[in-house]
Protein backbone atom coordinates (compact mmCIF):
# COMPACT_ATOMS: atom_id res chain seq x y z
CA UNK A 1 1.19 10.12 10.72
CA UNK A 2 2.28 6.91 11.55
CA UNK A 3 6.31 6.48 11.52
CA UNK A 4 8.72 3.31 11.46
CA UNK A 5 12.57 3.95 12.35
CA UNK A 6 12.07 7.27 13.22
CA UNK A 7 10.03 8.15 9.17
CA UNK A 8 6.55 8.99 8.57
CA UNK A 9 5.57 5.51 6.37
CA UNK A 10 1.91 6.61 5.99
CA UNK A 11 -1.13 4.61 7.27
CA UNK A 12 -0.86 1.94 4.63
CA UNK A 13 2.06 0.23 3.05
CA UNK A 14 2.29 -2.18 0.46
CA UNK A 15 3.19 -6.53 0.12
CA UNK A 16 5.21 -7.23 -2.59
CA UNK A 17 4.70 -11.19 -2.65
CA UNK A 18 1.90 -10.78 -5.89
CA UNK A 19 4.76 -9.13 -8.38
CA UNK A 20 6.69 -12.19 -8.35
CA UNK A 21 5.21 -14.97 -6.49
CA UNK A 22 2.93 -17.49 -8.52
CA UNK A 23 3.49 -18.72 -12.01
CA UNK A 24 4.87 -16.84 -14.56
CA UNK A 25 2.04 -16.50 -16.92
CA UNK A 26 0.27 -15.11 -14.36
CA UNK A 27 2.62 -12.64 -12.89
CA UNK A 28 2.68 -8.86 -14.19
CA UNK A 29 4.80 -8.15 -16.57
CA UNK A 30 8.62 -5.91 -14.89
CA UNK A 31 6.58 -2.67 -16.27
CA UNK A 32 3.40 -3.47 -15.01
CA UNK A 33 4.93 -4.48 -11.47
CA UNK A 34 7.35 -0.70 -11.67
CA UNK A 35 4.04 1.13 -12.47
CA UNK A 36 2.58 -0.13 -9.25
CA UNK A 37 5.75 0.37 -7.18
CA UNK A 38 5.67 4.28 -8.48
CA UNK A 39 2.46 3.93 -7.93
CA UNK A 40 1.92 3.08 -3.98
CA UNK A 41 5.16 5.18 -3.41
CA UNK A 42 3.50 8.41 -4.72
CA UNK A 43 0.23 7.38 -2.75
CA UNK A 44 2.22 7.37 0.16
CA UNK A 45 2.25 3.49 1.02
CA UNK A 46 6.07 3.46 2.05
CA UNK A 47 6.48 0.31 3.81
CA UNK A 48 7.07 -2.07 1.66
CA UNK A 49 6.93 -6.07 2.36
CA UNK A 50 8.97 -8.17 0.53
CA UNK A 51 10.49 -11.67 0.86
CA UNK A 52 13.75 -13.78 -0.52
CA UNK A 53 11.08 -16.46 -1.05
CA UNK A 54 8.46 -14.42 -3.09
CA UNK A 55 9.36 -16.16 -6.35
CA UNK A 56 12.29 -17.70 -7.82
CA UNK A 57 15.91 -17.18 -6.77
CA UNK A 58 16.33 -15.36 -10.25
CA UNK A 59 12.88 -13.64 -9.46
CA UNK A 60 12.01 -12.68 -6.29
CA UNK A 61 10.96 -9.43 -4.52
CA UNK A 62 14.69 -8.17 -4.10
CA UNK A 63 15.14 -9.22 -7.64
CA UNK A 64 12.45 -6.97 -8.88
CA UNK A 65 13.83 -3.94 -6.21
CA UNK A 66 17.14 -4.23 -7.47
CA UNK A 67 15.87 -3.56 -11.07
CA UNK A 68 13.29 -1.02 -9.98
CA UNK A 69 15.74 1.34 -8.40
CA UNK A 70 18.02 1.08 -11.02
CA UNK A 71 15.20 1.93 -13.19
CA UNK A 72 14.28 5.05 -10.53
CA UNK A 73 16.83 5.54 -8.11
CA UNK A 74 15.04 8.59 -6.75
CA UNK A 75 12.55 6.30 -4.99
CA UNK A 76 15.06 4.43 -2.76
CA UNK A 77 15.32 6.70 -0.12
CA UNK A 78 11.75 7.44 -0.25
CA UNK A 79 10.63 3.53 1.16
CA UNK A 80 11.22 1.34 4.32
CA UNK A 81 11.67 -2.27 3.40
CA UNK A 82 11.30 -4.75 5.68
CA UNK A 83 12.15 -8.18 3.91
CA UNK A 84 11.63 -11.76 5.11
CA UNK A 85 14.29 -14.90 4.61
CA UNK A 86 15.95 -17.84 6.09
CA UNK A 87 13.45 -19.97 4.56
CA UNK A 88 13.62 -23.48 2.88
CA UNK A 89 12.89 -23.80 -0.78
CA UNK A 90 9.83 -25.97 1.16
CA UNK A 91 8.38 -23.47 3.24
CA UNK A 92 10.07 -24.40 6.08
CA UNK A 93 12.15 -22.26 8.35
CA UNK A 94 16.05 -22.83 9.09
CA UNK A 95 17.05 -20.33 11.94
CA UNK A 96 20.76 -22.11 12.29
CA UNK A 97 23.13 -19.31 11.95
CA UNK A 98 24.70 -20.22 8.50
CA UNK A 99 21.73 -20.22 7.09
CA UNK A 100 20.22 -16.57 8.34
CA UNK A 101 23.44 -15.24 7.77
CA UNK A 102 23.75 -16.73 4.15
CA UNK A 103 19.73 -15.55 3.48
CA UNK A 104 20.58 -11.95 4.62
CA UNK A 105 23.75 -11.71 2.57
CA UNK A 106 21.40 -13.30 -0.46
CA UNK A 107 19.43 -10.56 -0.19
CA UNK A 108 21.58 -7.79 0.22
CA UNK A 109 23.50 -8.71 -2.89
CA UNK A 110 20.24 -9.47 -4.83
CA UNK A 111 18.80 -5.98 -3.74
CA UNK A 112 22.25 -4.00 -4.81
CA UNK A 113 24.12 -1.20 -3.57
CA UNK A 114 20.43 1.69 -4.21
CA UNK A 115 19.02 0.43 -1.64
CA UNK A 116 18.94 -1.16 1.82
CA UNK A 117 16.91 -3.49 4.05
CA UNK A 118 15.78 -1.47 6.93
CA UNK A 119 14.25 -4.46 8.61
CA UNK A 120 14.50 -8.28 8.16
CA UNK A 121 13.05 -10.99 9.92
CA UNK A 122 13.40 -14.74 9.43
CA UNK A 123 9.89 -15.65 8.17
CA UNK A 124 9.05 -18.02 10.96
CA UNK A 125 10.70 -18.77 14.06
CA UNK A 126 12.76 -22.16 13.83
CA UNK A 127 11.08 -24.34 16.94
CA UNK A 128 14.73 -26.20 16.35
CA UNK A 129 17.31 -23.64 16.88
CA UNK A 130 16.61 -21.54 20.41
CA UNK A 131 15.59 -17.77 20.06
CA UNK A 132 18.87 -16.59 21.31
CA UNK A 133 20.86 -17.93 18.93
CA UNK A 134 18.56 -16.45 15.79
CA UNK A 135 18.38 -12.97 17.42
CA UNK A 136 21.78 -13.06 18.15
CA UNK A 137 22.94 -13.45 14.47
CA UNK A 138 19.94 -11.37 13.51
CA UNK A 139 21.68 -8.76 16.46
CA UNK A 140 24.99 -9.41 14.89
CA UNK A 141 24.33 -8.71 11.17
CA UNK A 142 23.16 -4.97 12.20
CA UNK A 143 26.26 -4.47 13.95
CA UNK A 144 28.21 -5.51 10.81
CA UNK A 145 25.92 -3.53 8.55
CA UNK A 146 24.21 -5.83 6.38
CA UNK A 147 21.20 -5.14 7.63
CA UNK A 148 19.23 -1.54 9.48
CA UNK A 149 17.29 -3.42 12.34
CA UNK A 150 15.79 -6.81 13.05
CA UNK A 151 11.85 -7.61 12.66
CA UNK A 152 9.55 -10.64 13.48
CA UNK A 153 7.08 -12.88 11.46
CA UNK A 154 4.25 -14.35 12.72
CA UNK A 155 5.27 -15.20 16.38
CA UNK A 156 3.51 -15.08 19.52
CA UNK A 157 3.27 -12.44 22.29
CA UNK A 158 6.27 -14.47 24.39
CA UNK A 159 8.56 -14.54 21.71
CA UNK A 160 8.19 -11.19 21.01
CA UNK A 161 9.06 -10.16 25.25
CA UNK A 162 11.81 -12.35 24.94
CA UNK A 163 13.14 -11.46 22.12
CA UNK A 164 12.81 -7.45 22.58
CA UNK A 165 15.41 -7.91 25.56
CA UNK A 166 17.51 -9.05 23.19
CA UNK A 167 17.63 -6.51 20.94
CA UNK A 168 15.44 -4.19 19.72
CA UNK A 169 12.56 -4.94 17.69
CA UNK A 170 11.77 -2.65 14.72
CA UNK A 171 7.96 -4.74 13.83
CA UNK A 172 5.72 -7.72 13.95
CA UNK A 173 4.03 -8.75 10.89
CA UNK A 174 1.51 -11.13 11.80
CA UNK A 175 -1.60 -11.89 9.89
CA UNK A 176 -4.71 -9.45 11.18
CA UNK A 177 -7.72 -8.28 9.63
CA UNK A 178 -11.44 -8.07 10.19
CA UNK A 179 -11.35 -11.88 9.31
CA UNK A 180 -8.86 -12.99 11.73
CA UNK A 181 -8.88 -10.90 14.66
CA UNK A 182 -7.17 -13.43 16.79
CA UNK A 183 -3.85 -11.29 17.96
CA UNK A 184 -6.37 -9.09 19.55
CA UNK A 185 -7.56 -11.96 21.61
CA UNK A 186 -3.95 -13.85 22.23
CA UNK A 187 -1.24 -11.33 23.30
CA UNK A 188 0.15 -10.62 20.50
CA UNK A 189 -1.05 -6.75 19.71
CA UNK A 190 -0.59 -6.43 23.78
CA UNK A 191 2.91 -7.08 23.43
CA UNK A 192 3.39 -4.97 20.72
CA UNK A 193 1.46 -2.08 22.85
CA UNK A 194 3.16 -2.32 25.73
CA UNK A 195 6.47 -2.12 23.90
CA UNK A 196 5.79 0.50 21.20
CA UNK A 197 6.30 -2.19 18.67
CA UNK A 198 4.56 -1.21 15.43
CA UNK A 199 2.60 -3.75 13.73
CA UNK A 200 2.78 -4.91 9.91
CA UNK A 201 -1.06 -6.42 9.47
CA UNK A 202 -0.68 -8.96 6.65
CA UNK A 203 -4.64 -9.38 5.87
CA UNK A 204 -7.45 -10.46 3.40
CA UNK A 205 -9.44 -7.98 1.13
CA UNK A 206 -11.92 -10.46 -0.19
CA UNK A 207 -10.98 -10.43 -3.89
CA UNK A 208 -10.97 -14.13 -4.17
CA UNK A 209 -14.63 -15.60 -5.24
CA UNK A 210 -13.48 -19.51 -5.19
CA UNK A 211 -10.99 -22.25 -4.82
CA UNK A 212 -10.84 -21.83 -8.81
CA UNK A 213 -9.74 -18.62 -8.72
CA UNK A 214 -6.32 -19.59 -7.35
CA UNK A 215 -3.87 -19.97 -10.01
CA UNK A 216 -2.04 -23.01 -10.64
CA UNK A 217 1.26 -22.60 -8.33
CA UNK A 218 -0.26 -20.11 -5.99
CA UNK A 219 1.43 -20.96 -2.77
CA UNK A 220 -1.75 -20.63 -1.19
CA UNK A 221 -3.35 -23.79 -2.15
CA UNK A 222 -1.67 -25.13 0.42
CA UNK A 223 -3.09 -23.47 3.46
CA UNK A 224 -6.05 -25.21 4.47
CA UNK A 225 -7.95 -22.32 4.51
CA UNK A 226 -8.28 -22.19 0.82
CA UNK A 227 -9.32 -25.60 0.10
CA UNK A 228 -12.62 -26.38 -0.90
CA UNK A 229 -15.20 -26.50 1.89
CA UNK A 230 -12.83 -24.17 4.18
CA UNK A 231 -13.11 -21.93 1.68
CA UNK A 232 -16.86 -21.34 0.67
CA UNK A 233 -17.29 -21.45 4.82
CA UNK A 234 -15.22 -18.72 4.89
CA UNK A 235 -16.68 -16.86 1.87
CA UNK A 236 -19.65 -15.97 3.96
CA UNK A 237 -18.03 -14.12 5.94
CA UNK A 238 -17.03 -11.90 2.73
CA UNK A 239 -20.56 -11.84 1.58
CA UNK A 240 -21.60 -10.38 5.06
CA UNK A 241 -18.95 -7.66 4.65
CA UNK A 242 -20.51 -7.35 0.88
CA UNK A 243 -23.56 -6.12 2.41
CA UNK A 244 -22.32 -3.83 5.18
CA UNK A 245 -19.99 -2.26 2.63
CA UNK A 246 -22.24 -1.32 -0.53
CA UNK A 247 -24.54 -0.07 2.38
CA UNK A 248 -22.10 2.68 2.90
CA UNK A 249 -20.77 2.90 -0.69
CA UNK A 250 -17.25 1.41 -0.03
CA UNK A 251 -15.79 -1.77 -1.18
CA UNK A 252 -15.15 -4.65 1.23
CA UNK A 253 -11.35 -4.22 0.59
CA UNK A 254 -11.69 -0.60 1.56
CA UNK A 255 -13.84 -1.76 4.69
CA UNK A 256 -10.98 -4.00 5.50
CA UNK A 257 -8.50 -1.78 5.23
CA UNK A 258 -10.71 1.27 7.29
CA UNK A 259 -11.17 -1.11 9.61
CA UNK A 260 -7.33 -1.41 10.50
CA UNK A 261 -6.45 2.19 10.23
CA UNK A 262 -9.03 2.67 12.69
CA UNK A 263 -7.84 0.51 14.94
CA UNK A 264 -4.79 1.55 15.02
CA UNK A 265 -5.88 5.65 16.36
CA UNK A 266 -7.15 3.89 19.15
CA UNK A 267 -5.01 5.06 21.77
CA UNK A 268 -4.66 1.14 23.58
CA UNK A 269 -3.42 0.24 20.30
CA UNK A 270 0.40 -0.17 19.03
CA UNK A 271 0.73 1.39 15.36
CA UNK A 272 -0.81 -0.65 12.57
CA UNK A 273 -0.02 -0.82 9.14
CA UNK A 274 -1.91 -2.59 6.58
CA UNK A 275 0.06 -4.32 4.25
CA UNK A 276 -2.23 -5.33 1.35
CA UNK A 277 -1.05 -6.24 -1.92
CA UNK A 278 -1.88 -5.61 -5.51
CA UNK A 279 -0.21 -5.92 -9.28
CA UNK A 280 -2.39 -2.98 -10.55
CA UNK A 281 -1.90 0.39 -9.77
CA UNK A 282 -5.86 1.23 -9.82
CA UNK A 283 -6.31 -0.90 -6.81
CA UNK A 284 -3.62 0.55 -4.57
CA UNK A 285 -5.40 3.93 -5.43
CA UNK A 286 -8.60 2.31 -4.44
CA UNK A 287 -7.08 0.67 -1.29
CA UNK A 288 -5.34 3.84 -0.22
CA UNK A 289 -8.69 5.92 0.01
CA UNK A 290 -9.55 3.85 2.94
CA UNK A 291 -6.90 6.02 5.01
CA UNK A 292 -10.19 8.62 5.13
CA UNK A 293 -12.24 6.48 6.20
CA UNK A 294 -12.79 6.90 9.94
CA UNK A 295 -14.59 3.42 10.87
CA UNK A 296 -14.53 3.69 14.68
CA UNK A 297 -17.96 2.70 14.84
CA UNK A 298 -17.71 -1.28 16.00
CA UNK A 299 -21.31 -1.67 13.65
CA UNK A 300 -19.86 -1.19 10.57
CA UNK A 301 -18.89 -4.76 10.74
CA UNK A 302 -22.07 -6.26 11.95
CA UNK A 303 -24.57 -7.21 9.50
CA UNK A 304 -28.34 -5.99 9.59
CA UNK A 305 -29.16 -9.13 11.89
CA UNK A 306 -26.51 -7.60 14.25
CA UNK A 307 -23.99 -10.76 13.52
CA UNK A 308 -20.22 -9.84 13.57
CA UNK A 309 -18.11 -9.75 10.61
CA UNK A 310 -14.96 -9.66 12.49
CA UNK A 311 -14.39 -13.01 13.46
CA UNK A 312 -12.09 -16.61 13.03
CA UNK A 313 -11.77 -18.10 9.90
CA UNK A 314 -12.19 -22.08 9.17
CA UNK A 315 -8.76 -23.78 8.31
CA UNK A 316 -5.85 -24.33 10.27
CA UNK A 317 -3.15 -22.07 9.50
CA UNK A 318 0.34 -21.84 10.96
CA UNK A 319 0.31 -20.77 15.27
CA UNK A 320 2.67 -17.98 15.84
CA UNK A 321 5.61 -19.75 17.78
């Protein structure tokens, strides 16, 4: 079973960002989004992603915590939350002290006294502000106990060396999936390998069918990825995945997710936990069935031509820094 901070978390854990992050009319309603907490916490997902961004300052994920464990107190102890800050209201990181201070005191007061942040990590790396001087306030926060341990987002295999002599590194989340398999290729899963440094795999299930499917004030029409053109390019690479998967009765989120747990039994691997996310309940049950599914097997991503389904996606998207 795979542990974080010493507790068994369970292969899969859960992202947070789609109970509060979009517009309103689209967002599930506070019972909808406490069914589905309940929900992945009794299936075992018990790392949970969550960010001070994910929504509006009066709705975001630690928002929604806070009110949760009020609601059911007996499921704080039961999660490991890892939450991400010390971002501009623009998307754009500020790693100056004040600022990651200020963001982790945010969030600790938004969460409440039922719960605490076992991990936090700035959400990207400030290229402005060196990496001593973020870790070190990062470093200093745990000492003061505001905060469990100190995390990284979407960084590359340097930063996390150099920062892991700094202080020690709870996990990486960095985008990963059968779609992107890039930190196999670049460092960054060596680095986590080499020093026991488990992995939070932010990834794609292949739920969106088009451009038009993103709702209006979806953060992610802004990643070129999902603009039209990128988007039906990458597409086929879901529609391959279609095939392999009704070939062996799953869906291509369950594929996805198989595909991950596998890869993380390998013993050259660091631990890797999926971190998909989902407003209804009767997807994380669906999702969570793919811990049985033991797809070692390198073919059950190839098509019947033999092509690959594991590989880059067209788009630019942020470089881990």
């Amino acid at each position: 079973m795979p542990t974080i901070l010493g507790r068994e978390v369970g292969p899969i854990g859960y992202g947070l960002m789609s109970l509060t992050l979009g517009a309103p009319a689209n967002l599930p309603s506070e019972e909808q989004a406490f069914e589905a907490l309940r929900a992945a916490a009794d299936l075992g997902c018990l790392v949970w992603n969550g960010g001070e961004f994910y929504g509006a300052p009066s709705y975001n994920s630690l928002v929604l915590l806070n009110r949760f464990f009020e609601a059911y107190p007996e499921y704080a102890d039961k999660v490991v939350l890892n939450i991400k800050g010390s971002m501009k209201p623009n998307w754009t990181p500020d790693g100056t002290p004040d600022n990651i201070k200020q963001s982790v005191e945010n969030c600790v007061k938004l969460l409440g006294s039922k719960a605490r942040i076992h991990m936090f990590e700035c959400a990207r790396r400030d290229k402005n502000v060196p990496l001593e001087t973020q870790i070190g306030t990062l470093k200093a926060l745990v000492e003061e106990g505001k905060i469990e341990t100190v995390a990284l987002s979407e960084v590359n295999a340097n930063t996390i060396r150099e920062a892991a002599k700094l202080v020690k590194i709870s996990a990486v989340e960095v985008e990963l999936s059968v779609w992107n398999t890039a930190p196999l290729n670049n460092g960054i899963v060596q680095a986590c390998a080499d020093l026991d440094i488990p992995i939070l795999a932010a990834m794609l299930t292949g739920k969106l069918r088009s451009p038009a499917d993103l709702a209006e004030g979806d953060h992610r029409k802004m990643f070129p990825k999902y603009q039209d053109g990128n988007f039906q390019e990458n597409f086929k690479l879901v529609n391959e995945l279609e095939k392999v998967a009704s070939e062996k009765g799953y869906t291509v989120g369950q594929v996805a997710l198989g595909w991950l747990v596998a890869l993380s039994r390998r013993p050259d691997m660091p631990t890797i936990i999926p971190i998909p996310g989902s407003s209804k309940s009767g997807s994380l049950d669906i999702f969570f069935r793919a811990r049985f599914m033991l797809i070692i097997d390198p073919r059950v991503c190839r098509t019947r031509s033999g092509k690959c389904c594991c590989r880059g996606l067209v788009g630019r998207r942020d470089e881990p820094y």
